[in-house]
PDB file of N, CA and C in Angstrom:
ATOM      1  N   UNK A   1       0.835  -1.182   0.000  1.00  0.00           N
ATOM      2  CA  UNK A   1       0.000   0.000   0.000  1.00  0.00           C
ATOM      3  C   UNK A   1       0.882   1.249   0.000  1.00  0.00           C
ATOM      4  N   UNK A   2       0.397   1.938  -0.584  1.00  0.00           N
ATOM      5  CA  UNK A   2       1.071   3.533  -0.684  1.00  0.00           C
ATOM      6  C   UNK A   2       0.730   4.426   0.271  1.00  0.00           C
ATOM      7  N   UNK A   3       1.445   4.740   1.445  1.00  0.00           N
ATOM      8  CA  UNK A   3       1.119   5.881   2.406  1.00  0.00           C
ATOM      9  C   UNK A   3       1.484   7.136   1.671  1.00  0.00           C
ATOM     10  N   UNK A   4       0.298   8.090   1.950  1.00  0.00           N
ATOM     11  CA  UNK A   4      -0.492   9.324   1.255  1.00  0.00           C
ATOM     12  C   UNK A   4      -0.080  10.176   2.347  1.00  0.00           C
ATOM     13  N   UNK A   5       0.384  10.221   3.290  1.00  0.00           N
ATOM     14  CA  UNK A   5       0.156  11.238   4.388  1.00  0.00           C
ATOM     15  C   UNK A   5       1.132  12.587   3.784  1.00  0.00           C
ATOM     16  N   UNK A   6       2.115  12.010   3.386  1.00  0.00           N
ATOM     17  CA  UNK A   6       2.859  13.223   3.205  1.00  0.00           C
ATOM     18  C   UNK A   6       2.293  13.850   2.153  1.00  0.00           C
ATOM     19  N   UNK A   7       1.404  13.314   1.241  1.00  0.00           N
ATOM     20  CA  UNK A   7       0.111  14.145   0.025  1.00  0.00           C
ATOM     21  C   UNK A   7      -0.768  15.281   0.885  1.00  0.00           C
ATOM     22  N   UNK A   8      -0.841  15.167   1.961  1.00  0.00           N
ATOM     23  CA  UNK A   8      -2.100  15.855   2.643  1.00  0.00           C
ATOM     24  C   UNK A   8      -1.146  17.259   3.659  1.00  0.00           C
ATOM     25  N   UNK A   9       0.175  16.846   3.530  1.00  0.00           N
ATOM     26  CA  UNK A   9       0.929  18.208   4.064  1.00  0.00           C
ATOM     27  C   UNK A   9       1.531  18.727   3.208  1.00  0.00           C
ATOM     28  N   UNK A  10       1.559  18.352   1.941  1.00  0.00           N
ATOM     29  CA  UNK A  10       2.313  19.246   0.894  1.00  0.00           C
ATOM     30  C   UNK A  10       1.748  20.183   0.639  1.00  0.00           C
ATOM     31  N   UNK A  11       2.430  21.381   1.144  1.00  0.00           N
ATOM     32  CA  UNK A  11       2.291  22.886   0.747  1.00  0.00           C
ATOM     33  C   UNK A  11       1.281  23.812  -0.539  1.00  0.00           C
ATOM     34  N   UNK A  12       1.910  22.445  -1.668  1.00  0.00           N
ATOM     35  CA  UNK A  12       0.900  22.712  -2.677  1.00  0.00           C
ATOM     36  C   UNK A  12      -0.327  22.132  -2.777  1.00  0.00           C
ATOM     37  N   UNK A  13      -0.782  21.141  -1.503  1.00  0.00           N
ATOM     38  CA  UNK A  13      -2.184  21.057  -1.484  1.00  0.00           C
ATOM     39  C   UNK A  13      -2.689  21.415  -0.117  1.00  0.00           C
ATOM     40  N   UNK A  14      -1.745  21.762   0.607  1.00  0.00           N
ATOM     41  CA  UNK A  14      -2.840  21.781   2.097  1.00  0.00           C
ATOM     42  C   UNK A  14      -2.967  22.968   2.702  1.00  0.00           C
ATOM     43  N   UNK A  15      -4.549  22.641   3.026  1.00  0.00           N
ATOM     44  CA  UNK A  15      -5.117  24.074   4.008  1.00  0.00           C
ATOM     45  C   UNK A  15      -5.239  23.681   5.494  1.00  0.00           C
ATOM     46  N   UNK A  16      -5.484  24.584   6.144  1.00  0.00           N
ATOM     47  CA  UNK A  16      -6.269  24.394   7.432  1.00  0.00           C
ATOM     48  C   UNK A  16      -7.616  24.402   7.601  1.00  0.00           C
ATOM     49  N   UNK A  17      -8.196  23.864   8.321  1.00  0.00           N
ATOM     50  CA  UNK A  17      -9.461  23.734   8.022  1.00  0.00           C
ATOM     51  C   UNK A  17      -9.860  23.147   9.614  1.00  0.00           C
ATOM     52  N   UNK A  18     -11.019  23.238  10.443  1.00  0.00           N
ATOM     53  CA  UNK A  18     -11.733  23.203  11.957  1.00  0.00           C
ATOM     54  C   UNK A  18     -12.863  22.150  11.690  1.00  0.00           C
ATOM     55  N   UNK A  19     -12.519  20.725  12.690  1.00  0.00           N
ATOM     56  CA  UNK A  19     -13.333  19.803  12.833  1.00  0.00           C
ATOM     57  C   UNK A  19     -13.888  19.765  14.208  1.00  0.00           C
ATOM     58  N   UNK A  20     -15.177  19.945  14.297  1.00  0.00           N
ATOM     59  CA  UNK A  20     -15.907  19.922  15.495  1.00  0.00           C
ATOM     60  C   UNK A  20     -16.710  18.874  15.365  1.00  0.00           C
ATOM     61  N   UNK A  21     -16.034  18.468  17.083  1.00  0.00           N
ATOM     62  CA  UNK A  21     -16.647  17.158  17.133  1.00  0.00           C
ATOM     63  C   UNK A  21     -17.359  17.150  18.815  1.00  0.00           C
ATOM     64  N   UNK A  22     -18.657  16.955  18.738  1.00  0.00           N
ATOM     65  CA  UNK A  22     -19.249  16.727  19.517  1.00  0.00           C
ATOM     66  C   UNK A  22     -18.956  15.491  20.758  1.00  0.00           C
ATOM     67  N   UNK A  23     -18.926  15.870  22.234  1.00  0.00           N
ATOM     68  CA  UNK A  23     -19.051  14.540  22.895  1.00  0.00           C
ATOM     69  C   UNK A  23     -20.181  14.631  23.647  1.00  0.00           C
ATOM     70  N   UNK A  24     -20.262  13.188  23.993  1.00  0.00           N
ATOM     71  CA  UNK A  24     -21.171  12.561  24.586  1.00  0.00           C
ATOM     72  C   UNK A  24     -22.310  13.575  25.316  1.00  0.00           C
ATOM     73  N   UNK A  25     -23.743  13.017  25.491  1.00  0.00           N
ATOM     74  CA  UNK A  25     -25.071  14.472  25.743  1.00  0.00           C
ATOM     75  C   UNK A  25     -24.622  14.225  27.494  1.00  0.00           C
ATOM     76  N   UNK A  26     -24.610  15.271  28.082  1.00  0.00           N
ATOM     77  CA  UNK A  26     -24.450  15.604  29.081  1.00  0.00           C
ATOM     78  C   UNK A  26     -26.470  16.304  29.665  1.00  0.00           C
ATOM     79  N   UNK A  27     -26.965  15.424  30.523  1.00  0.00           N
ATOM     80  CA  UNK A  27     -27.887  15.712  30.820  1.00  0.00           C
ATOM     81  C   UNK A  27     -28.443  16.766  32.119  1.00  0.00           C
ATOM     82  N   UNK A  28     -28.498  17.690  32.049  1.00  0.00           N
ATOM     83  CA  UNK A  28     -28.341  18.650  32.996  1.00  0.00           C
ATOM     84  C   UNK A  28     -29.899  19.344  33.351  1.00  0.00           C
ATOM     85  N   UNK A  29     -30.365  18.923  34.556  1.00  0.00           N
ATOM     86  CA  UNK A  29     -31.549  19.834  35.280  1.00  0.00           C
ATOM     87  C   UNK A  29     -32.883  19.378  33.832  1.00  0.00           C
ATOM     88  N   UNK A  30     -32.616  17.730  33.101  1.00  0.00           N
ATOM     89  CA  UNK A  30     -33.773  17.832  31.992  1.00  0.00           C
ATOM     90  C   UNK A  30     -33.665  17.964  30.785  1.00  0.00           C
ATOM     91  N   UNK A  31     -32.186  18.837  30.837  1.00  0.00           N
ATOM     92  CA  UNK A  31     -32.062  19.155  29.496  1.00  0.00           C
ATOM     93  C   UNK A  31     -30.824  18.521  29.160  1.00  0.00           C
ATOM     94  N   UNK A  32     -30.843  18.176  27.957  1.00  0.00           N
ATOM     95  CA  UNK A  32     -29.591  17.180  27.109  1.00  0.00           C
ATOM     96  C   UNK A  32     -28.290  18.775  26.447  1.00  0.00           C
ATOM     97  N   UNK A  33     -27.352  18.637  26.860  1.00  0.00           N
ATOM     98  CA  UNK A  33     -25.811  19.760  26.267  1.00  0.00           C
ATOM     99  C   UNK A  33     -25.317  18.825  25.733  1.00  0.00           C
ATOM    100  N   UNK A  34     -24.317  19.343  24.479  1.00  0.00           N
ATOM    101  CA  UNK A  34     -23.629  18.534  23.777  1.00  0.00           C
ATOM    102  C   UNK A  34     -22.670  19.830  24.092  1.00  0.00           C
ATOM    103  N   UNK A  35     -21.092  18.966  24.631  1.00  0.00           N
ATOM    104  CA  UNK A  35     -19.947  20.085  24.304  1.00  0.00           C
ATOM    105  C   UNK A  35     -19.229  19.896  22.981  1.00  0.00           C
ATOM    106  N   UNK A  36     -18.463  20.900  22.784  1.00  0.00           N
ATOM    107  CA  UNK A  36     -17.968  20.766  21.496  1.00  0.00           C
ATOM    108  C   UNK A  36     -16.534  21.310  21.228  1.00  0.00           C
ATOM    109  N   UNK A  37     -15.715  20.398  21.028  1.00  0.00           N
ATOM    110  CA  UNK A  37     -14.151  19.973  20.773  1.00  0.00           C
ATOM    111  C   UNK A  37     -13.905  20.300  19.042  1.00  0.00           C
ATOM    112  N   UNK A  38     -13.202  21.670  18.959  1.00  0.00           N
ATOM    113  CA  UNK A  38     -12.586  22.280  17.994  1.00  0.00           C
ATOM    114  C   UNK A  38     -11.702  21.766  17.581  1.00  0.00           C
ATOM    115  N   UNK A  39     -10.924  20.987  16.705  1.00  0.00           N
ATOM    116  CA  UNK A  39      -9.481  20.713  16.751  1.00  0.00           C
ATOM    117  C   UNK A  39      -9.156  21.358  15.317  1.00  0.00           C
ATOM    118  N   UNK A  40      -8.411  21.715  14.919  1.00  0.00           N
ATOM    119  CA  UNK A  40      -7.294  23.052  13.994  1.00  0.00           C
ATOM    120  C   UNK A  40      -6.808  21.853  13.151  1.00  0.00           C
ATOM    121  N   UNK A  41      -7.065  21.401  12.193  1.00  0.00           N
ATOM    122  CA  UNK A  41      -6.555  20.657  11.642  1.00  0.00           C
ATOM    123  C   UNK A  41      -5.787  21.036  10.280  1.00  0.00           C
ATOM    124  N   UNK A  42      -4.397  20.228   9.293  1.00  0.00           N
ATOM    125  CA  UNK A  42      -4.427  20.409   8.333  1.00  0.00           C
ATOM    126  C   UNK A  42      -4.182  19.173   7.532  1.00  0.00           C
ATOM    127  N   UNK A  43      -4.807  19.831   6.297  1.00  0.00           N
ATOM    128  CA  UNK A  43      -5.306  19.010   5.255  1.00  0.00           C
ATOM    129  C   UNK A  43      -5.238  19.314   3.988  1.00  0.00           C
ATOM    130  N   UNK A  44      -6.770  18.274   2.694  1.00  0.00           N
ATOM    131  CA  UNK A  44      -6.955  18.913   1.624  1.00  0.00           C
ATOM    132  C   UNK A  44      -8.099  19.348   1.326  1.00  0.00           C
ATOM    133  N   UNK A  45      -8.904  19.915   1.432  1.00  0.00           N
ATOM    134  CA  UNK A  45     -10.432  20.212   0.852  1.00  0.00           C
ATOM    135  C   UNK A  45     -10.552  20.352  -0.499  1.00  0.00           C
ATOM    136  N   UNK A  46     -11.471  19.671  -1.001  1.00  0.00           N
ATOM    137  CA  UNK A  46     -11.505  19.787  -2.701  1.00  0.00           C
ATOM    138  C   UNK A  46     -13.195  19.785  -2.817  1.00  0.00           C
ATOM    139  N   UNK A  47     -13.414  20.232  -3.963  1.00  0.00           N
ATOM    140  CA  UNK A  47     -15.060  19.995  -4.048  1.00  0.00           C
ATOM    141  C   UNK A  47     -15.270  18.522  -4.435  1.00  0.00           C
ATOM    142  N   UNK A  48     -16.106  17.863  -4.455  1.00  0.00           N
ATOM    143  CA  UNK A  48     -16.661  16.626  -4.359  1.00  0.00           C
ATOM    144  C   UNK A  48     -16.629  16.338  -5.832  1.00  0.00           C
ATOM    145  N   UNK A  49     -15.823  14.923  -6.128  1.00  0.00           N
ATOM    146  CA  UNK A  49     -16.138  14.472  -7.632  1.00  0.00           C
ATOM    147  C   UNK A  49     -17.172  14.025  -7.580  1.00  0.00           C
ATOM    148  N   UNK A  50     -17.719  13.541  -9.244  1.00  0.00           N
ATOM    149  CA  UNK A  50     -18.909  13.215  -9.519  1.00  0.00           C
ATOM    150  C   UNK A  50     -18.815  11.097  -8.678  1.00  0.00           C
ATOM    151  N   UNK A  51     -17.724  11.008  -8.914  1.00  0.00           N
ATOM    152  CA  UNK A  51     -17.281   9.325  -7.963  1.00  0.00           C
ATOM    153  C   UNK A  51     -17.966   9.378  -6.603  1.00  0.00           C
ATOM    154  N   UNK A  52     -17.230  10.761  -5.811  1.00  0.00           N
ATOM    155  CA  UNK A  52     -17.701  10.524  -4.611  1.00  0.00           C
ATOM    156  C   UNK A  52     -19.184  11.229  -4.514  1.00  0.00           C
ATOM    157  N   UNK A  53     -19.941  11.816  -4.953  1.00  0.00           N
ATOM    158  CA  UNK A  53     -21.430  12.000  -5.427  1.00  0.00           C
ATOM    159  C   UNK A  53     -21.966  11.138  -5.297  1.00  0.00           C
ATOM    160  N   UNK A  54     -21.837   9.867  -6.037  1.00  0.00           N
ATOM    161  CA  UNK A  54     -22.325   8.333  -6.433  1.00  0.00           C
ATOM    162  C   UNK A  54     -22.206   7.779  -5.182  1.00  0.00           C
ATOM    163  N   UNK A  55     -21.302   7.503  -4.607  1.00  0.00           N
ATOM    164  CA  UNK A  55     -21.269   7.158  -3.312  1.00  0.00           C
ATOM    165  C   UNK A  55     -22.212   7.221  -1.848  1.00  0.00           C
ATOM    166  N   UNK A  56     -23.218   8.982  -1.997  1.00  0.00           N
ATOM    167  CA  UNK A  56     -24.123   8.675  -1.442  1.00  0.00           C
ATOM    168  C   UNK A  56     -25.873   8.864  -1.695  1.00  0.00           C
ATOM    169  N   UNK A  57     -26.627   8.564  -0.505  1.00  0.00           N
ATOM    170  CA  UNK A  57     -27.640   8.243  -1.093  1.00  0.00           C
ATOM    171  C   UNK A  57     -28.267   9.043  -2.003  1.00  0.00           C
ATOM    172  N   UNK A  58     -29.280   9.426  -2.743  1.00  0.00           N
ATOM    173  CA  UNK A  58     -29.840   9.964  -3.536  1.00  0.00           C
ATOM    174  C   UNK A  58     -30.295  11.434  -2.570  1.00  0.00           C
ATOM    175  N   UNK A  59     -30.272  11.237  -1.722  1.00  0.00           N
ATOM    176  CA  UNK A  59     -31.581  12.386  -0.711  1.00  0.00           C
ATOM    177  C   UNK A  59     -30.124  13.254  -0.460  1.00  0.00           C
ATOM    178  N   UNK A  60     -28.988  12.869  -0.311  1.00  0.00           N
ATOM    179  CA  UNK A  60     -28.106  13.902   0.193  1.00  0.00           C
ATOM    180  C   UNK A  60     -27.180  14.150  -1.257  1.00  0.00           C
ATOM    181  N   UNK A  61     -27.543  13.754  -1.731  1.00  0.00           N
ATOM    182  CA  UNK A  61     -26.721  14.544  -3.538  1.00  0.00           C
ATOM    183  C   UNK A  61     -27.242  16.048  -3.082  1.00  0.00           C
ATOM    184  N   UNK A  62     -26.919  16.611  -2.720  1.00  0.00           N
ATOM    185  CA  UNK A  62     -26.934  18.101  -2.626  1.00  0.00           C
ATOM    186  C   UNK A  62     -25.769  19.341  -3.090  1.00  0.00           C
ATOM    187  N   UNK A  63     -25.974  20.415  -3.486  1.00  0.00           N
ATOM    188  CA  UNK A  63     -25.484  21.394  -3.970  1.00  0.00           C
ATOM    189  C   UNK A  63     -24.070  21.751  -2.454  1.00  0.00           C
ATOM    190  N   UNK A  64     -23.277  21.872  -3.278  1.00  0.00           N
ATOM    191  CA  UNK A  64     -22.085  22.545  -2.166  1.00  0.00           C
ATOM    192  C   UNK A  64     -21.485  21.150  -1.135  1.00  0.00           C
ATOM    193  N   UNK A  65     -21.022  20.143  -1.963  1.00  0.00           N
ATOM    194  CA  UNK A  65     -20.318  19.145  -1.446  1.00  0.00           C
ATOM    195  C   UNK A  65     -18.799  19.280  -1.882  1.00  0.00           C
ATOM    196  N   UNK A  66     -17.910  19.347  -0.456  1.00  0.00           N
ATOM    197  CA  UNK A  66     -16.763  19.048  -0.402  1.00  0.00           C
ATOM    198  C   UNK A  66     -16.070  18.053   0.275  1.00  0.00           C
ATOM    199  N   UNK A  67     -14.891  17.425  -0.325  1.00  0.00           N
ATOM    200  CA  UNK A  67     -14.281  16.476   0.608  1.00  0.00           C
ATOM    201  C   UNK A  67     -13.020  16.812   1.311  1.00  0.00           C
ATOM    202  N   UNK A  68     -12.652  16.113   2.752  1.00  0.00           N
ATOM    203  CA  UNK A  68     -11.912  16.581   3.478  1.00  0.00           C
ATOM    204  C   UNK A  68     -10.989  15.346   3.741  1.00  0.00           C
ATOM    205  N   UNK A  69      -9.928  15.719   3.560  1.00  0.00           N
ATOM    206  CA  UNK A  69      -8.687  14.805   3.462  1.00  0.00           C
ATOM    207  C   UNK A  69      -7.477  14.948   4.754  1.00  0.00           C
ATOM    208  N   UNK A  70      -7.061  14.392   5.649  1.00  0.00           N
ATOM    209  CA  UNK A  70      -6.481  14.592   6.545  1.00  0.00           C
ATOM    210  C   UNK A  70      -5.806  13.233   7.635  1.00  0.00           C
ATOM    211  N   UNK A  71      -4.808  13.861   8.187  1.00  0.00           N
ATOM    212  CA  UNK A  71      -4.171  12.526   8.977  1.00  0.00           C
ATOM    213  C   UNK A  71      -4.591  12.937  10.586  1.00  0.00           C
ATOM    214  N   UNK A  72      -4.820  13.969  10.702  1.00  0.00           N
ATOM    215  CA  UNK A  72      -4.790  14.285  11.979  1.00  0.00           C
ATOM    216  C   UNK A  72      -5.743  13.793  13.292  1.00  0.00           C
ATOM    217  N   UNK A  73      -7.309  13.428  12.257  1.00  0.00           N
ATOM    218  CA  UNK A  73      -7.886  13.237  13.164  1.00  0.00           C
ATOM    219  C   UNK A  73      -8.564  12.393  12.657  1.00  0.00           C
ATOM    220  N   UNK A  74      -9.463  10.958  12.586  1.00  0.00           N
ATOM    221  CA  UNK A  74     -10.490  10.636  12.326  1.00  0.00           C
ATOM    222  C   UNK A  74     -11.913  11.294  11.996  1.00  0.00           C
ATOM    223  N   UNK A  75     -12.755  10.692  11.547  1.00  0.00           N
ATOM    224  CA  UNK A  75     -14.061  11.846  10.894  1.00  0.00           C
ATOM    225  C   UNK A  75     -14.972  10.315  11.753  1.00  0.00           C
ATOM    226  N   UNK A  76     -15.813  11.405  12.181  1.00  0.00           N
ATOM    227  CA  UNK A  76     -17.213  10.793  13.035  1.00  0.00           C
ATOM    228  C   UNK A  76     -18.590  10.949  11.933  1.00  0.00           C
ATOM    229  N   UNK A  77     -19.135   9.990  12.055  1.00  0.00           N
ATOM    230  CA  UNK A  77     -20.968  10.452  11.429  1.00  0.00           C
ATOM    231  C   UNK A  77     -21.526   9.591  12.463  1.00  0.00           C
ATOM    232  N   UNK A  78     -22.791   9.645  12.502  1.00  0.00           N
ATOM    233  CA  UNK A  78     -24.201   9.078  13.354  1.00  0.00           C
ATOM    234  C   UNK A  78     -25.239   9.387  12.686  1.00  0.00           C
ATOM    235  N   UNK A  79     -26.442   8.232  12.886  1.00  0.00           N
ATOM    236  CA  UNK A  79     -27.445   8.533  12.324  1.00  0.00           C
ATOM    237  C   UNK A  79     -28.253   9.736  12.829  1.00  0.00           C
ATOM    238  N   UNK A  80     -27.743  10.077  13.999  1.00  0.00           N
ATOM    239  CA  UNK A  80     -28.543  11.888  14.969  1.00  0.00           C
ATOM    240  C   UNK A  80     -27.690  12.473  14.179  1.00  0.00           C
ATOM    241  N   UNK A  81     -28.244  13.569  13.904  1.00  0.00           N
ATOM    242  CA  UNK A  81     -27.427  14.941  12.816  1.00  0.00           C
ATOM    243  C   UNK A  81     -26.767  15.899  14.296  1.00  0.00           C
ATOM    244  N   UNK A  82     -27.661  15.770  15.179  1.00  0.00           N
ATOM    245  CA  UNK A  82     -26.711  16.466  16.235  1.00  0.00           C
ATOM    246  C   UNK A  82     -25.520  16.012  16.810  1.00  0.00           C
ATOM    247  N   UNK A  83     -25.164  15.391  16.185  1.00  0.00           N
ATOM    248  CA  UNK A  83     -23.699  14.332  16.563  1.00  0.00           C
ATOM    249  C   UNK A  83     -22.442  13.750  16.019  1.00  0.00           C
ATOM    250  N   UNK A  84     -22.760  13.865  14.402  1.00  0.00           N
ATOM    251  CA  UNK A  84     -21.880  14.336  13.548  1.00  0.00           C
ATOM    252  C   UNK A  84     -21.012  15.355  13.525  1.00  0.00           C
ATOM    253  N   UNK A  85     -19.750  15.075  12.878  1.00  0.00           N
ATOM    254  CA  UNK A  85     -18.569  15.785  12.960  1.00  0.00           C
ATOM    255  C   UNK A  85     -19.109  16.596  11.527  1.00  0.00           C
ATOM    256  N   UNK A  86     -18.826  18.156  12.366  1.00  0.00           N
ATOM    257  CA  UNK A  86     -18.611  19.437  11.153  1.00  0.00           C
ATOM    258  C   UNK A  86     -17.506  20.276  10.610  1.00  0.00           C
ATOM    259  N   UNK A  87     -17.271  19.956   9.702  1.00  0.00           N
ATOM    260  CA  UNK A  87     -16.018  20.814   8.951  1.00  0.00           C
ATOM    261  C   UNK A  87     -16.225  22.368   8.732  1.00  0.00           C
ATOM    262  N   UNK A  88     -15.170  22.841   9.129  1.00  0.00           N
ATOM    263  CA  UNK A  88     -15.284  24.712   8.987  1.00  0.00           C
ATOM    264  C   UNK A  88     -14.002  25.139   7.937  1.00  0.00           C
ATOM    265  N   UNK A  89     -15.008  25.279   6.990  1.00  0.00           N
ATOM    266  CA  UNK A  89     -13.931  25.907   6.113  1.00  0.00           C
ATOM    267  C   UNK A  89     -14.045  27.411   5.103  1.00  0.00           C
ATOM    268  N   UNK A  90     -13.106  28.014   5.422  1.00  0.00           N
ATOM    269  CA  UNK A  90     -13.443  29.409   4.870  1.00  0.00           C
ATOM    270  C   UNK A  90     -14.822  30.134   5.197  1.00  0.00           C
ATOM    271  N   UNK A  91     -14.740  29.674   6.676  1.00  0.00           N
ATOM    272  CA  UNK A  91     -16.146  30.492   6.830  1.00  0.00           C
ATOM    273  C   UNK A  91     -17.325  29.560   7.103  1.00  0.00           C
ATOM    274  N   UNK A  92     -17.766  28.394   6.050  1.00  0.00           N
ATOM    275  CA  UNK A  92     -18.365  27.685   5.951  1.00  0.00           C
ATOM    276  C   UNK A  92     -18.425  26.501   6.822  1.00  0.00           C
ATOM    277  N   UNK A  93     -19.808  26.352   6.793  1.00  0.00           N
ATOM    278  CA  UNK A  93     -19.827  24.607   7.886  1.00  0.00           C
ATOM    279  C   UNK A  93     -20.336  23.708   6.788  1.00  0.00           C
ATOM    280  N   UNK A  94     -19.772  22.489   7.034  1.00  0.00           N
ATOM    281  CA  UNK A  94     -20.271  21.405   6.185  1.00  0.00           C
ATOM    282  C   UNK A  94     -20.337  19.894   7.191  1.00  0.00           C
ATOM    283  N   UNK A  95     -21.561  19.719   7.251  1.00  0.00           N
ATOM    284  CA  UNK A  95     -22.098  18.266   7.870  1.00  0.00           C
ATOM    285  C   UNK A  95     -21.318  17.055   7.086  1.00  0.00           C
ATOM    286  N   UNK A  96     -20.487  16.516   7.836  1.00  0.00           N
ATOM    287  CA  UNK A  96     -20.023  15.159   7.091  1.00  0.00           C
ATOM    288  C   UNK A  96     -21.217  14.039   6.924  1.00  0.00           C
ATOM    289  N   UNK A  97     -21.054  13.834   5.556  1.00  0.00           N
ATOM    290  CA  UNK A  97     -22.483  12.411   5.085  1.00  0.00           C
ATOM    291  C   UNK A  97     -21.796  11.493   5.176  1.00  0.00           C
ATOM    292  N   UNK A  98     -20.655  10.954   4.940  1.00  0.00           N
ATOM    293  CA  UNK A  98     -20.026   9.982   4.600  1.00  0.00           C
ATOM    294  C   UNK A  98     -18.215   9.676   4.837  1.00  0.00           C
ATOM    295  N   UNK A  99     -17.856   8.848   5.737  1.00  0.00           N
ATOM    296  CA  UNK A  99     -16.588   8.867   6.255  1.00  0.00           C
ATOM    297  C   UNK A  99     -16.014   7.684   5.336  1.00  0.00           C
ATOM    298  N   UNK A 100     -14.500   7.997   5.010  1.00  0.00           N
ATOM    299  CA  UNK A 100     -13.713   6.845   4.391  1.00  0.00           C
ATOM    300  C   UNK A 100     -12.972   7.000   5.668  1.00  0.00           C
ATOM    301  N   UNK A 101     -12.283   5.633   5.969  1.00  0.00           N
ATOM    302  CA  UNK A 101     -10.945   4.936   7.044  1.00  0.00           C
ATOM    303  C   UNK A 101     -10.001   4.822   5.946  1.00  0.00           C
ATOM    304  N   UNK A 102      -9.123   5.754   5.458  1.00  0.00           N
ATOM    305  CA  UNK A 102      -8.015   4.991   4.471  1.00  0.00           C
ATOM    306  C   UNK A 102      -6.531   5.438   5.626  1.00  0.00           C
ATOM    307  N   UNK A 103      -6.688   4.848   7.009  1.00  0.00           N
ATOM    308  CA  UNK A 103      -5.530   5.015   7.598  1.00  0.00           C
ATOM    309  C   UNK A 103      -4.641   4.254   7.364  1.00  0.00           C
ATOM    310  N   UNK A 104      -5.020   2.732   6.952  1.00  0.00           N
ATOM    311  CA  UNK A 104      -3.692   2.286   6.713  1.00  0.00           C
ATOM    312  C   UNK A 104      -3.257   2.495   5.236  1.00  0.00           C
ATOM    313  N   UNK A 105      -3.303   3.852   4.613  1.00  0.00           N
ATOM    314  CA  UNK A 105      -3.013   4.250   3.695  1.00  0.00           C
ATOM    315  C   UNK A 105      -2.672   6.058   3.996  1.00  0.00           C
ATOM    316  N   UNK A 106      -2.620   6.582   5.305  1.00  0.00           N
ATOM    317  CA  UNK A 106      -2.192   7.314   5.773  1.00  0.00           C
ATOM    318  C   UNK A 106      -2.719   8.367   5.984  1.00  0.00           C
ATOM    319  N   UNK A 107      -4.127   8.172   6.039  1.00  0.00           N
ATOM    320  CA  UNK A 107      -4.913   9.476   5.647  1.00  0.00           C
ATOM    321  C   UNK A 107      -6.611   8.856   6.131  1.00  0.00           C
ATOM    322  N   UNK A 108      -7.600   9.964   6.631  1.00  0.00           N
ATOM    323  CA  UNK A 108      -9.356   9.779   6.493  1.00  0.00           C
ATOM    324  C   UNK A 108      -9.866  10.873   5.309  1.00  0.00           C
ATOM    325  N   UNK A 109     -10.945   9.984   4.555  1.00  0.00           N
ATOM    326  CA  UNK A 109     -11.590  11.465   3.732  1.00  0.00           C
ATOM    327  C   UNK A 109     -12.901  11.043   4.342  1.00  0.00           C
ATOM    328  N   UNK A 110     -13.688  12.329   4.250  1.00  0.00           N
ATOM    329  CA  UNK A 110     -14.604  12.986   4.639  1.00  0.00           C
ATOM    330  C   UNK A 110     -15.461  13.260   3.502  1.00  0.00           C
ATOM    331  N   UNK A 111     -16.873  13.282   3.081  1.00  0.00           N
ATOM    332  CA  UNK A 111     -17.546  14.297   2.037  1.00  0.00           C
ATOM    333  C   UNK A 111     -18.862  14.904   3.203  1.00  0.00           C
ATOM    334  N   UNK A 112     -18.785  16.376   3.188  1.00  0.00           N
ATOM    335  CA  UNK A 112     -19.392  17.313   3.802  1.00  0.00           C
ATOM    336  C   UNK A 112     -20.594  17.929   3.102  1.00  0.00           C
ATOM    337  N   UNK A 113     -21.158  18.061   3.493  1.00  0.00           N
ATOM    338  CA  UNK A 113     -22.582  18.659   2.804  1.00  0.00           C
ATOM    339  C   UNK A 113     -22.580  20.537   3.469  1.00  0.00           C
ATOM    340  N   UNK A 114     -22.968  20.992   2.750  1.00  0.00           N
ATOM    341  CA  UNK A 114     -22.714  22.772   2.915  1.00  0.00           C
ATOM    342  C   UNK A 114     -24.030  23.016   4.019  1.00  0.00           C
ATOM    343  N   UNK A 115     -23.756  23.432   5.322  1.00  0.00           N
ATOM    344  CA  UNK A 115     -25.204  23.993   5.996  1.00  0.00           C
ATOM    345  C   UNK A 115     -25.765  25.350   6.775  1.00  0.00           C
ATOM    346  N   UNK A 116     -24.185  25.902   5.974  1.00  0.00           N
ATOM    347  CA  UNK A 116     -24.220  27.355   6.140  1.00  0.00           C
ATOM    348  C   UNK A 116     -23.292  28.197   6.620  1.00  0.00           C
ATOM    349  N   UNK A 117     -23.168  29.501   6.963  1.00  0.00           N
ATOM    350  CA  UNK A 117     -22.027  30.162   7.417  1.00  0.00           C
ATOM    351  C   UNK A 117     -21.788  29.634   8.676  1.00  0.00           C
ATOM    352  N   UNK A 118     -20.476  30.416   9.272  1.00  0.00           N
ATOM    353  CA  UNK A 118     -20.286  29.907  10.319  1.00  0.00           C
ATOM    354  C   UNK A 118     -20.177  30.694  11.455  1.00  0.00           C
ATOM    355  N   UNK A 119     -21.010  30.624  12.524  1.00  0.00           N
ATOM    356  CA  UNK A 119     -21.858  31.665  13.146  1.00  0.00           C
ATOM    357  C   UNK A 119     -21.083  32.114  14.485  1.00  0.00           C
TER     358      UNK A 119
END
């Protein structure tokens, strides 16, 4: 297998880019908190090929898909949308739909769905 990691710090492809990742609901006085763990990551963000498009279901083919390429951290999804890992990039948040594991190839990608500025 070909380790990629050093693809995802080369200068001529990598940005920084903010993965927030939710832990566990903390139930307080009734009400359910989710805290939320920023980590500064770098990587590649690219817009989404028509390959990784195909990949998911029909209902989330949506406008403003990018993928996120990185060694630093693993990428989370769940079937609760409040619990999924969100990518911040240039401003933008994007809900991850769909996680690849290509660590033992040196690297996770991510494809993010666009859900708005970032507030």
């Amino acid at each position: 297998m070909i380790d990629l990691s050093d693809l995802v710090h080369d200068e001529d492809f990598c940005t920084t880019f903010t993965v927030v990742k939710k832990a566990d609901p903390k139930w307080i006085k009734g009400e359910v908190f989710y805290t939320e763990l920023e980590i500064e990551v770098e990587g590649i963000v690219l817009p989404s090929s028509s390959e990784d498009i195909e990949l998911l279901p029909e209902a989330d083919r949506v406008n403003g898909l990018k993928s996120f390429f990185t060694d630093e951290c693993a990428f989370e999804i769940t079937d609760d949308e409040k619990t999924s890992d969100i990518c911040i990039y240039k401003g933008k948040k994007y809900k991850l739909l769909h996680v690849f594991d290509y660590s033992a190839n040196g690297y996770y990608k991510a494809i993010g769905s666009l859900i708005g500025d970032e507030s």
